[in-house]
Protein backbone atom coordinates (compact mmCIF):
# COMPACT_ATOMS: atom_id res chain seq x y z
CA UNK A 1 -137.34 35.55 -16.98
CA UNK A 2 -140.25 35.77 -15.00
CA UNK A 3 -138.23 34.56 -11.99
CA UNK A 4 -135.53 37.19 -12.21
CA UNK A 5 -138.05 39.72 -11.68
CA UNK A 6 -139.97 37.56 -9.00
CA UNK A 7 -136.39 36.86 -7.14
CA UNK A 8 -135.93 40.93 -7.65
CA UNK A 9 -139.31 41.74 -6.04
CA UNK A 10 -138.65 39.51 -3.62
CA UNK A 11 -135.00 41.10 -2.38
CA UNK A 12 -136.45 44.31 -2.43
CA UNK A 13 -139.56 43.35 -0.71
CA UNK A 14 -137.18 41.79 2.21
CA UNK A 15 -135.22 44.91 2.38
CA UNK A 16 -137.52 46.85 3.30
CA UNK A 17 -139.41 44.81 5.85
CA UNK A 18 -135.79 44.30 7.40
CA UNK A 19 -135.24 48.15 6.64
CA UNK A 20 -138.45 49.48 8.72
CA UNK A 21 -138.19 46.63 10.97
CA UNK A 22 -135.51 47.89 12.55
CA UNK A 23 -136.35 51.46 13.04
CA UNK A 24 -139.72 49.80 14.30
CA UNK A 25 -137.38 47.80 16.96
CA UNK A 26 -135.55 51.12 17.80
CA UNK A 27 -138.27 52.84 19.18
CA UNK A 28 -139.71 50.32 21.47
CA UNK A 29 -137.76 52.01 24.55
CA UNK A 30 -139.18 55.50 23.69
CA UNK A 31 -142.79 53.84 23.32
CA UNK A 32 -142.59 52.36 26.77
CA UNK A 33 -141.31 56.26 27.83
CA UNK A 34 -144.18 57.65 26.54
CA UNK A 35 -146.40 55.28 28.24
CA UNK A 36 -144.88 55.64 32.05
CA UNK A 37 -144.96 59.78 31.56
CA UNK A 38 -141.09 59.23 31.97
CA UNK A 39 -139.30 63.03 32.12
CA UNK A 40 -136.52 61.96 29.74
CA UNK A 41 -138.83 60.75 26.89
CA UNK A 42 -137.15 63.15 24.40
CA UNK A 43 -133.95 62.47 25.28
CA UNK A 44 -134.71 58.26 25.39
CA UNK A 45 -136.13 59.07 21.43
CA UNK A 46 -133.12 60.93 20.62
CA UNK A 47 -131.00 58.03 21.85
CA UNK A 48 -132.85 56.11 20.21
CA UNK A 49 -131.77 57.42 16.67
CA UNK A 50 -127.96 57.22 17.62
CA UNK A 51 -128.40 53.74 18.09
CA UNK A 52 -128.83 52.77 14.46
CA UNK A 53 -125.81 54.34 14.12
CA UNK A 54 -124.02 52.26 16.53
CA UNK A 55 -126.04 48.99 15.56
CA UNK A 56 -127.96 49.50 18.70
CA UNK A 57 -125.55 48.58 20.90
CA UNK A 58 -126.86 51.06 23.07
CA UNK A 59 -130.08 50.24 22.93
CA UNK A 60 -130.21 47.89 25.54
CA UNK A 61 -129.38 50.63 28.16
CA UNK A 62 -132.23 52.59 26.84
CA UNK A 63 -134.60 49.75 27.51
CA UNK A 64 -133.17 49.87 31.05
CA UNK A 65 -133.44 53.40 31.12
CA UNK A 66 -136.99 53.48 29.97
CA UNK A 67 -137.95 50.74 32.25
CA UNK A 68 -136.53 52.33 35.03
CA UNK A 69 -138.95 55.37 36.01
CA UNK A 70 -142.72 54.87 36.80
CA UNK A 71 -145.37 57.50 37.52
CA UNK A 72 -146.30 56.51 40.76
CA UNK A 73 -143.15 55.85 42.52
CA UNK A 74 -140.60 57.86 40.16
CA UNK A 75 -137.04 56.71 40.38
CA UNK A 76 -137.55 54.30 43.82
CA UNK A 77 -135.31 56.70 45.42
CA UNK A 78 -137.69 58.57 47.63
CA UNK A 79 -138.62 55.53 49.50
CA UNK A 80 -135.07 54.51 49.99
CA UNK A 81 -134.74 58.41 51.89
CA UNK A 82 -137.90 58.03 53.72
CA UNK A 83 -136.48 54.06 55.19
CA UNK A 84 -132.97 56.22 55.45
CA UNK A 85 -135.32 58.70 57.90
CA UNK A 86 -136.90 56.25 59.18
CA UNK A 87 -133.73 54.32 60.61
CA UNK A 88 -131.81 57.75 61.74
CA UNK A 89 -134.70 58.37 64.23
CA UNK A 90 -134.48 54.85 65.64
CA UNK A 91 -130.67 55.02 66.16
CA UNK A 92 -130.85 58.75 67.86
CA UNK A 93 -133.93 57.33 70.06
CA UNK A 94 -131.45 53.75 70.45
CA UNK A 95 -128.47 56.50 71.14
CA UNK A 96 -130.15 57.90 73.78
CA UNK A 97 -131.69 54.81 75.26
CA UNK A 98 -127.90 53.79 75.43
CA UNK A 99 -127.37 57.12 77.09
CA UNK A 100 -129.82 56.60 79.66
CA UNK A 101 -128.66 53.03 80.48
CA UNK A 102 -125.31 53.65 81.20
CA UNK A 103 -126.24 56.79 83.63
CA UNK A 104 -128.38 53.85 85.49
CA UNK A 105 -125.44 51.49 85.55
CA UNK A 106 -123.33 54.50 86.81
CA UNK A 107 -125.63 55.23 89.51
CA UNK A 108 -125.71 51.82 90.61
CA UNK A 109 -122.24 50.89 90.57
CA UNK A 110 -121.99 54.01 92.58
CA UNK A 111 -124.30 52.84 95.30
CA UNK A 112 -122.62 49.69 95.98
């Protein structure tokens, strides 16, 4: 008898570690949104909460997603434009070096 009750205990006892494990688990991603100031922390939480509806299979993406943004460089995107910049002047200045050149090779093929 005493066993029936101890097995019982023990089932429920599982169930619930299992139970607020995984709504533990589902808001690591928001956690680490919080923590890097990211500007879709709401959103990431929301998410979140639709994943234990779909078994978090999306929960992987919001991981990435969460991951993704940090406060002191934000997305990675503005030094991608700034290297983008940076490579536009040296063309036009390599354009017009070009430019320059081929008005010298004129003039010398001119001359002789």
């Amino acid at each position: 008898m005493f066993l029936d009750y101890f097995a019982l205990a023990l089932l429920f006892f599982v169930g619930l570690v299992l139970f607020y494990g995984i709504i533990a688990i589902h808001d690591i991603p928001y956690e680490i949104a919080k923590k890097r100031n990211h500007p879709h922390q709401d959103a990431i939480h929301v998410t979140g909460w639709v994943s234990l509806f779909t078994l978090h299979v999306i929960w992987p993406f919001l991981w990435i997603w969460a991951t993704l943004y940090r406060e002191d460089r934000g997305w990675g995107f503005k030094q991608l434009q700034e290297h983008e910049q940076a490579l536009e002047v040296k063309v036009a200045s390599l354009e017009n070096e070009v430019a320059s050149l081929r008005e010298q090779v004129a003039k010398l093929s001119g001359e002789s």
